[in-house]
N, C-alpha and C. Protein backbone atom coordinates (compact mmCIF):
# COMPACT_ATOMS: atom_id res chain seq x y z
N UNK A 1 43.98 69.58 66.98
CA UNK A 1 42.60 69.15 67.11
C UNK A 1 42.55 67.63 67.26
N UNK A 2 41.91 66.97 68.37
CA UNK A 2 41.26 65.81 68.27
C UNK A 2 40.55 65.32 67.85
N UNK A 3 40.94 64.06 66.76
CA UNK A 3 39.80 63.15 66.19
C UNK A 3 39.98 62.16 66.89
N UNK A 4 38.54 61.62 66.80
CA UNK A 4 38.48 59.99 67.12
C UNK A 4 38.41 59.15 66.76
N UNK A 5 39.03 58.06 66.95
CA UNK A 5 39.65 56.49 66.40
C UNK A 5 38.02 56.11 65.44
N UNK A 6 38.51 56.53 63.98
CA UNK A 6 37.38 55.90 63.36
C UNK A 6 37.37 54.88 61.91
N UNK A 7 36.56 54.07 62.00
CA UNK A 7 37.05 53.12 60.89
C UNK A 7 36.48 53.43 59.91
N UNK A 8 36.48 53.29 58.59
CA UNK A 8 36.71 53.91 57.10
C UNK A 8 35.47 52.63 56.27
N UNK A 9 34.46 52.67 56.85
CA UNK A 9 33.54 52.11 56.49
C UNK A 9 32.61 52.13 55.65
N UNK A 10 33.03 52.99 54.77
CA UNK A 10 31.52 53.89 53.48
C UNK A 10 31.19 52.64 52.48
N UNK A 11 29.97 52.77 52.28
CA UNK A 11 29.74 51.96 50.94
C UNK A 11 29.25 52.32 49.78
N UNK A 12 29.07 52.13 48.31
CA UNK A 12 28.69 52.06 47.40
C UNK A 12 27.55 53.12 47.69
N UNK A 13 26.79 54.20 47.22
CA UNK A 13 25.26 54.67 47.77
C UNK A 13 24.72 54.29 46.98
N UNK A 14 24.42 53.75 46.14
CA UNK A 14 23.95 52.86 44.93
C UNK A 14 24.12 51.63 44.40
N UNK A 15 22.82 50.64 44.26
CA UNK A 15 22.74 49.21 43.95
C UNK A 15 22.28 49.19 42.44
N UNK A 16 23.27 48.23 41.66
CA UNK A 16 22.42 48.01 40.54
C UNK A 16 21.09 47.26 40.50
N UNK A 17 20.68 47.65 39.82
CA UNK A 17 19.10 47.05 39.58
C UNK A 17 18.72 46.68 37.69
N UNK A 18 17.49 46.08 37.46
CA UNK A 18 17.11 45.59 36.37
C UNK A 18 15.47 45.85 36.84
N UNK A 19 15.05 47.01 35.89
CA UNK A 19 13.63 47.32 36.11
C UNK A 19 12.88 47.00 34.94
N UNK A 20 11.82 47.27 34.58
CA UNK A 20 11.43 46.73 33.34
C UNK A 20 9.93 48.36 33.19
N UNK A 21 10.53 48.56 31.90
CA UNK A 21 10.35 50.12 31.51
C UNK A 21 8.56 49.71 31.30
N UNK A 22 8.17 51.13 30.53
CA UNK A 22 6.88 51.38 29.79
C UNK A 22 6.27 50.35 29.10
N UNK A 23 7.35 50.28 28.11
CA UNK A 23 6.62 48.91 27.09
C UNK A 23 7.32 47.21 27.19
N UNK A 24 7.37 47.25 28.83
CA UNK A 24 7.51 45.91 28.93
C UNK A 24 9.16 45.50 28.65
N UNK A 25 9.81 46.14 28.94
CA UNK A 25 11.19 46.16 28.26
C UNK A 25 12.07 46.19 29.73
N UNK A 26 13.32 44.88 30.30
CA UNK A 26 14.23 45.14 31.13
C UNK A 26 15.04 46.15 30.80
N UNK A 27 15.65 47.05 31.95
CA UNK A 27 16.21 48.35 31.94
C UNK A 27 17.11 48.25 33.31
N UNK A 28 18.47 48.22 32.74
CA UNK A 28 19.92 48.53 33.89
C UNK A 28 19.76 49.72 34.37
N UNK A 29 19.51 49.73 35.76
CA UNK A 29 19.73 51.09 36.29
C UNK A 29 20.70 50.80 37.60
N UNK A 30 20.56 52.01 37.94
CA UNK A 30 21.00 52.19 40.02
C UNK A 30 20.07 53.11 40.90
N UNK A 31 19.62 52.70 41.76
CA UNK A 31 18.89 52.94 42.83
C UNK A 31 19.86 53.08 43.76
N UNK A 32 19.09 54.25 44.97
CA UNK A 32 19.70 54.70 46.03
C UNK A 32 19.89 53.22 47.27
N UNK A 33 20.69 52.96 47.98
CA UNK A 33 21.07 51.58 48.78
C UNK A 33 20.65 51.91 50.19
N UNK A 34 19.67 52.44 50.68
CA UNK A 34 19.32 53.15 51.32
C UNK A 34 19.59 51.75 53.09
N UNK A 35 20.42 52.11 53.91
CA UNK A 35 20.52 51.03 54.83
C UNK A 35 20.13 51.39 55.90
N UNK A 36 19.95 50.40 56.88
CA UNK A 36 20.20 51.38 58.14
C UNK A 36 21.06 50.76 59.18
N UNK A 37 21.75 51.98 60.51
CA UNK A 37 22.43 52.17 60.71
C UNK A 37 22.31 52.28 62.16
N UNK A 38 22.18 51.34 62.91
CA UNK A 38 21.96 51.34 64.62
C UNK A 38 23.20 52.41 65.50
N UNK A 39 23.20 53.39 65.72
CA UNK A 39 24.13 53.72 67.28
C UNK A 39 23.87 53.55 68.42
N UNK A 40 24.99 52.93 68.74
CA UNK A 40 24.90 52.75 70.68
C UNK A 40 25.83 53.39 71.18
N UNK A 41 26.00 54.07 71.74
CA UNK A 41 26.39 55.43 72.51
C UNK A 41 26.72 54.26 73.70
N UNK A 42 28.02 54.35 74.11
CA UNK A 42 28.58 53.62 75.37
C UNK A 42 28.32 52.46 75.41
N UNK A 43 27.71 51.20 74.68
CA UNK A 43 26.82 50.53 74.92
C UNK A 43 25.33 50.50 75.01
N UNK A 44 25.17 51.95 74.72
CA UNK A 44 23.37 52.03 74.96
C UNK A 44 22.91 52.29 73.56
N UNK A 45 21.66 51.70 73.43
CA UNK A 45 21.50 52.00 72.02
C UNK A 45 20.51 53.14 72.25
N UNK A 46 20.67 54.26 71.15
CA UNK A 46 20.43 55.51 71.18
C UNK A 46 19.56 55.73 70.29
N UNK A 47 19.53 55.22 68.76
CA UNK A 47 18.79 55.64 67.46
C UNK A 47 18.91 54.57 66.28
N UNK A 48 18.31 54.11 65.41
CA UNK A 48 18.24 53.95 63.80
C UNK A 48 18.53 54.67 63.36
N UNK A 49 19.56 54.97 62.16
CA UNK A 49 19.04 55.98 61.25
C UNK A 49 19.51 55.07 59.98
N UNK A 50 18.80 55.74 59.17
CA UNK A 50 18.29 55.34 57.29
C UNK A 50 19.59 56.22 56.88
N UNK A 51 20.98 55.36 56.22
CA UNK A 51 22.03 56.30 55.75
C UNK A 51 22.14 55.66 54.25
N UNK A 52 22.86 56.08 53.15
CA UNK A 52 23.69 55.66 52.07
C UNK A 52 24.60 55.28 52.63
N UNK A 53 25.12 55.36 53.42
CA UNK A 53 26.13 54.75 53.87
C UNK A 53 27.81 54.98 53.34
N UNK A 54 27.66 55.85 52.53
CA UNK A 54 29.21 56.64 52.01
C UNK A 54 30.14 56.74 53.18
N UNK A 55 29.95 57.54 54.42
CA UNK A 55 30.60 57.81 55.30
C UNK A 55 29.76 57.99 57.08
N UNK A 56 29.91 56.51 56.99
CA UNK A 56 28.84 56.41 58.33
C UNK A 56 29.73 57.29 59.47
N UNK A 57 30.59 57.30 59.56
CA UNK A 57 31.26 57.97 60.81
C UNK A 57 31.16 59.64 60.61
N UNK A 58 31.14 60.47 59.87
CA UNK A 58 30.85 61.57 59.54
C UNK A 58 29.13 61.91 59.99
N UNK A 59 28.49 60.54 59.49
CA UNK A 59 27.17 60.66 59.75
C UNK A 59 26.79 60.66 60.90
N UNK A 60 27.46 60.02 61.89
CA UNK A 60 27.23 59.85 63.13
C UNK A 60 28.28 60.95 64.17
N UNK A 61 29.03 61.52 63.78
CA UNK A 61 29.46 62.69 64.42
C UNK A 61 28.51 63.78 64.09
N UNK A 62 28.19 64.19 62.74
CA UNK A 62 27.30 64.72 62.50
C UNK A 62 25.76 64.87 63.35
N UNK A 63 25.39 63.68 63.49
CA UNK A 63 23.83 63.58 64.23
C UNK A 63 23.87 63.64 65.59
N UNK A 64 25.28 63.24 65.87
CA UNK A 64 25.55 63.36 67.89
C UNK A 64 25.53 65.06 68.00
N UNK A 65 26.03 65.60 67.17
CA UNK A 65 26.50 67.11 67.17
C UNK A 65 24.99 67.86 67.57
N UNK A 66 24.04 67.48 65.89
CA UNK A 66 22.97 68.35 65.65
C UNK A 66 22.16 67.87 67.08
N UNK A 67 22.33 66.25 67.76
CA UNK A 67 20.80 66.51 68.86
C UNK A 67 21.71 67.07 69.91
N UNK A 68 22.60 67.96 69.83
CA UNK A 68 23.22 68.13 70.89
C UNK A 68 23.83 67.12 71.93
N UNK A 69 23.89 66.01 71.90
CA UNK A 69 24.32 65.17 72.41
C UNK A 69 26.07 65.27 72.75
N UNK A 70 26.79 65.81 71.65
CA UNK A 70 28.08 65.64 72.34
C UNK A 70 28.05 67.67 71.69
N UNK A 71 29.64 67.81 72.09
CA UNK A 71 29.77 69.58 72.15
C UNK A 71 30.57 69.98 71.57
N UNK A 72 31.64 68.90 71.53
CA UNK A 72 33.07 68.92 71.06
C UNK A 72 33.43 67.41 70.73
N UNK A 73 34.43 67.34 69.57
CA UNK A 73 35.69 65.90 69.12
C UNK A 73 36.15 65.52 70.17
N UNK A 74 36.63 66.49 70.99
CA UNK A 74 37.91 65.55 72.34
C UNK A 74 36.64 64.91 73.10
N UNK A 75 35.14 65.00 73.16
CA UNK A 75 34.73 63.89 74.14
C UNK A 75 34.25 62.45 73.70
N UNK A 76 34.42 62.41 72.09
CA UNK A 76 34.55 61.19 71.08
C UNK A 76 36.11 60.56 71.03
N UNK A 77 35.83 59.62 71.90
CA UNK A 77 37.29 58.23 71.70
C UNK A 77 36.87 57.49 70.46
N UNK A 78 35.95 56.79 69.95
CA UNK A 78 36.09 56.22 68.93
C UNK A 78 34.73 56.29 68.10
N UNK A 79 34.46 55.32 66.95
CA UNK A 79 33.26 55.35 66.25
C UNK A 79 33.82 54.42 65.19
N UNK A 80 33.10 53.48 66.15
CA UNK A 80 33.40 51.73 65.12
C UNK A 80 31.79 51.15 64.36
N UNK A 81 32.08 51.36 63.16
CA UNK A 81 31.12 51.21 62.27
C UNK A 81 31.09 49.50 61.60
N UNK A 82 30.11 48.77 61.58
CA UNK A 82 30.30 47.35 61.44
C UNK A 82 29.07 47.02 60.83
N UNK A 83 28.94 46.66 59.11
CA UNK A 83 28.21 46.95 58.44
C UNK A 83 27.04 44.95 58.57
N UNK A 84 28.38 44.52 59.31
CA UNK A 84 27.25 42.99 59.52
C UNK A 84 26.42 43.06 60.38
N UNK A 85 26.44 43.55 61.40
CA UNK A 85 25.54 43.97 62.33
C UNK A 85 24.59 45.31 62.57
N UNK A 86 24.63 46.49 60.91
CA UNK A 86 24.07 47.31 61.14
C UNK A 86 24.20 48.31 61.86
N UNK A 87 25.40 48.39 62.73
CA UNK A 87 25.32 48.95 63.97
C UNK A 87 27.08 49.82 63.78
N UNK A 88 26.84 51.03 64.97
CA UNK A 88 28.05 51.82 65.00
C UNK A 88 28.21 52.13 66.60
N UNK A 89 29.36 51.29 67.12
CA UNK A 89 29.88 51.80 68.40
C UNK A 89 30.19 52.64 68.41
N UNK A 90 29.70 54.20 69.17
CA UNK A 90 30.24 55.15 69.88
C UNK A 90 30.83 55.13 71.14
N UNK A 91 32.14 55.10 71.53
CA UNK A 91 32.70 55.43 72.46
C UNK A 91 33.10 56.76 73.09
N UNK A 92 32.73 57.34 74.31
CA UNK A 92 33.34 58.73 74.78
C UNK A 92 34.34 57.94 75.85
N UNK A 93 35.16 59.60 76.21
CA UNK A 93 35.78 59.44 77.37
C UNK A 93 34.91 59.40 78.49
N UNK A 94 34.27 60.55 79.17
CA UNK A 94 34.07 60.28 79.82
C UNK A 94 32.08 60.25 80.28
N UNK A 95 31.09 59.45 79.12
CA UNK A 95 30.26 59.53 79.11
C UNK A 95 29.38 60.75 78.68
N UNK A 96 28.20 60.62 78.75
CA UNK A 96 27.52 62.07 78.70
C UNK A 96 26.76 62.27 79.74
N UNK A 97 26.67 63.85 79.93
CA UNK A 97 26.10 63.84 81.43
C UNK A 97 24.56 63.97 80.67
N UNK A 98 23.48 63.79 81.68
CA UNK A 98 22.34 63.97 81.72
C UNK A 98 21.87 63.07 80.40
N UNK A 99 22.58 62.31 79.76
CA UNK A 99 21.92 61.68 78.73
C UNK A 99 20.52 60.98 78.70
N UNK A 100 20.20 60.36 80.19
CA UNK A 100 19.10 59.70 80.56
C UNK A 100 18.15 60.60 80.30
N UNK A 101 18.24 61.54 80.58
CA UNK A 101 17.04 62.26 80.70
C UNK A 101 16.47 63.58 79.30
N UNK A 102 18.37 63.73 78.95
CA UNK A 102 17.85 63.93 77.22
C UNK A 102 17.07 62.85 75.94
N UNK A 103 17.13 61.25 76.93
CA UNK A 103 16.86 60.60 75.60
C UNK A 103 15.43 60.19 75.98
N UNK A 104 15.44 60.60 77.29
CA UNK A 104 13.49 60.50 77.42
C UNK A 104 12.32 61.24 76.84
N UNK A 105 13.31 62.44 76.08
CA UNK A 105 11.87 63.31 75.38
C UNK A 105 12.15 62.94 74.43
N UNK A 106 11.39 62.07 73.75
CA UNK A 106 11.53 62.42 72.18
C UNK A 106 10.09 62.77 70.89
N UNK A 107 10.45 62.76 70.15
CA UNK A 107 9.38 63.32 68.81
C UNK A 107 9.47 62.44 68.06
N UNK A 108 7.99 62.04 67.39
CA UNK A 108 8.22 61.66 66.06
C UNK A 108 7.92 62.08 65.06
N UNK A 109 8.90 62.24 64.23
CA UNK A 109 7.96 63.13 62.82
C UNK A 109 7.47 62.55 61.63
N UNK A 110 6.96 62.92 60.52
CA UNK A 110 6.49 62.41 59.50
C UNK A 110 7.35 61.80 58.75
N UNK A 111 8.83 61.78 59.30
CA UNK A 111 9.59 61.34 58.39
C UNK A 111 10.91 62.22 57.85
N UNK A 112 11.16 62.41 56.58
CA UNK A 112 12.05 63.13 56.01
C UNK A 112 13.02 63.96 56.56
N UNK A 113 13.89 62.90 56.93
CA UNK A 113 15.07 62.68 57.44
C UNK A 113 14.95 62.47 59.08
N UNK A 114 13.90 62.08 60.15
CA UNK A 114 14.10 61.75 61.31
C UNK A 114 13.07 61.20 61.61
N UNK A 115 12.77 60.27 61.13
CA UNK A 115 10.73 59.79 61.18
C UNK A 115 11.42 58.63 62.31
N UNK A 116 10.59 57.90 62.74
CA UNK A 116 10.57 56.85 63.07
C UNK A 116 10.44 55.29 62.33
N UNK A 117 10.47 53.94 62.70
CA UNK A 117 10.05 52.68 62.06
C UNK A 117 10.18 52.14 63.28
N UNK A 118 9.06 51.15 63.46
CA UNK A 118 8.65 50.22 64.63
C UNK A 118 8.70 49.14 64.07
N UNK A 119 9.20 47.92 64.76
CA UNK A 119 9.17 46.39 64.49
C UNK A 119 10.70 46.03 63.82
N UNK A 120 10.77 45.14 63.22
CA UNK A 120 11.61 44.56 62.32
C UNK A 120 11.06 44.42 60.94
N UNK A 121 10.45 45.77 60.83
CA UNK A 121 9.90 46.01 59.39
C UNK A 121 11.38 46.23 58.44
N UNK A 122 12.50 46.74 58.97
CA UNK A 122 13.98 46.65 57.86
C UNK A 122 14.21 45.39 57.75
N UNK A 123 14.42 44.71 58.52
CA UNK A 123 15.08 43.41 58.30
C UNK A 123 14.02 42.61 57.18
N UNK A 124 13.25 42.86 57.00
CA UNK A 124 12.25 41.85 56.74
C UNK A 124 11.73 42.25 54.65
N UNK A 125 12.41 43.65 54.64
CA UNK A 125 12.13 44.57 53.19
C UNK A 125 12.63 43.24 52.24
N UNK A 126 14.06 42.87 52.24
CA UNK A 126 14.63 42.03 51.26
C UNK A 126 13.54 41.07 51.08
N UNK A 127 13.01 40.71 52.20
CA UNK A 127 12.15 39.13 51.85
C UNK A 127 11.23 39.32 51.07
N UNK A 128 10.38 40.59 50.71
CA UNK A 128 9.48 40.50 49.96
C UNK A 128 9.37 40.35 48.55
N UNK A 129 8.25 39.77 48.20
CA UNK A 129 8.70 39.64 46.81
C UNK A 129 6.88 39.77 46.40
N UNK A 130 6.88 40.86 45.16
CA UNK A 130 5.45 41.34 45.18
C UNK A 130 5.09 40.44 43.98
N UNK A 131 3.64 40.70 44.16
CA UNK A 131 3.40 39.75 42.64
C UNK A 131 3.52 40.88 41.39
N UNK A 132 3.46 40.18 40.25
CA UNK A 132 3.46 41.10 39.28
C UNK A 132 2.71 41.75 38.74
N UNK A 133 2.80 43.15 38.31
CA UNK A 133 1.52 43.96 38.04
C UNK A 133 1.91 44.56 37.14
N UNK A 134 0.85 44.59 36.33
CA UNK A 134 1.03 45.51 34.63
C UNK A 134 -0.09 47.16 34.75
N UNK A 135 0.27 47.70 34.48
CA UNK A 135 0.18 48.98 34.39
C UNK A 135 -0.03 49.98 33.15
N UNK A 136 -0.87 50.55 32.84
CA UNK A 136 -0.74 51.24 31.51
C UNK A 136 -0.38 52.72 32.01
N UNK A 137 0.74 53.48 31.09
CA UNK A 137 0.75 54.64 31.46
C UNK A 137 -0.53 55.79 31.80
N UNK A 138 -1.16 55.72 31.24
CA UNK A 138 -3.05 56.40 31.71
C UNK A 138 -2.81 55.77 32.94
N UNK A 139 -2.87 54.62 33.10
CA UNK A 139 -3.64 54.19 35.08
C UNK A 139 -2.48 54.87 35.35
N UNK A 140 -1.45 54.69 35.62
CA UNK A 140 -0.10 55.73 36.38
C UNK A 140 -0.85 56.95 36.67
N UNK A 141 -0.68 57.99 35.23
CA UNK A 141 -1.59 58.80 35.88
C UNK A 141 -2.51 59.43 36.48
N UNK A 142 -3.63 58.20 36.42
CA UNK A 142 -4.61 58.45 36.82
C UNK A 142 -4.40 58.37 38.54
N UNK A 143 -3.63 57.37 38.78
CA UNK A 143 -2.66 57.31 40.35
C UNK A 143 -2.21 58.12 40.90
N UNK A 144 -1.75 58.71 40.17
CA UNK A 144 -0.89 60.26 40.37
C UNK A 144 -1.93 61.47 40.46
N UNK A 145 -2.36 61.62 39.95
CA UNK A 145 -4.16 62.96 39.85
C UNK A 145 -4.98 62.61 41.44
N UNK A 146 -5.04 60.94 41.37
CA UNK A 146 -5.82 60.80 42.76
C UNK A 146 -4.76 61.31 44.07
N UNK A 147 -3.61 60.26 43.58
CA UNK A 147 -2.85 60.48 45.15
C UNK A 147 -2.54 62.77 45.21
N UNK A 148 -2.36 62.79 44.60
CA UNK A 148 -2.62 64.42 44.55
C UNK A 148 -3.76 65.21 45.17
N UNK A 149 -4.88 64.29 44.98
CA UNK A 149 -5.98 65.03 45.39
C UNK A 149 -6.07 64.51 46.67
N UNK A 150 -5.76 63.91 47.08
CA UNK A 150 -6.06 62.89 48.57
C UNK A 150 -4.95 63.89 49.61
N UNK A 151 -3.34 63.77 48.90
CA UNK A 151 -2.44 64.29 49.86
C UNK A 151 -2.74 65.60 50.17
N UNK A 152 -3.14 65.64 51.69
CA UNK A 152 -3.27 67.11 52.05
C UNK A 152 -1.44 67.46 53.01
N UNK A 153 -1.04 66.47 53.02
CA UNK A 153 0.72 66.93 53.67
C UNK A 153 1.83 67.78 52.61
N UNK A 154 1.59 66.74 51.82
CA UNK A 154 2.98 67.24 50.86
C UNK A 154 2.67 67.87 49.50
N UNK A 155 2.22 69.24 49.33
CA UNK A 155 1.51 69.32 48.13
C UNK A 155 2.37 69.74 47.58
């Protein structure tokens, strides 16, 4: 069986963090490291996707597979994953046929696990910095009862 030339790029899926609990109290945790992950297919760029980033090359054989995009390993030469630039070169042998015209239909969905993001809204997450807000457990829930009654998607 043929594999293709791939580099061993996984990271951490979890960042430590310092949250600050109920009664006002800092708290060591880990949060999911949620990144994202540009492919360019030959040089063409194809998709974003939002990974942990454990095993980007799995991830990206994986997602070429499910949109049908490739059929088989022997037409994957490589999958160079390069975490400074966000981005993962896909190389084939010998291209994909009809790709132009598979990557002209597309969908967007609500999200959970294939949504879309427009702009340089990723690049821009680190910079924020919110002001601080105090909270009593009652208002939480009372947050929670409303956003419940409002969400008609995800009940």
């Amino acid at each position: 069986m043929h594999l293709p030339d791939m580099t061993d790029a996984g990271l951490e899926a979890a960042m430590a963090v310092t949250a600050v609990d109920e009664y006002g109290q800092p708290r060591d945790g880990y949060i999911a490291a949620e990144r994202a992950l540009t492919i360019y297919l030959d040089k063409r760029e194809i998709v974003t996707l939002m990974t942990l980033g454990t095993q980007p090359e799995l991830l990206i054989l994986g997602w070429l597979r499910n949109q049908r995009l490739i059929a088989a390993l022997d037409q994957i030469k490589a999958i160079q994953v390069d975490w400074e630039t966000a981005s993962v070169a896909v190389t084939t042998y010998a291209g994909i046929e009809g790709l132009n015209e598979r990557l002209s239909r597309k969908t967007i969905t609500t999200g959970c696990g294939q949504g879309t993001v427009f702009g340089g809204l990723m690049e821009d997450l680190e910079q924020i910095r919110l002001p601080e807000v105090r909270l009593s457990q009652a208002g939480i829930y009372r947050l929670l009862q409303t956003l419940n009654e409002h969400n008609q998607v995800y009940r």
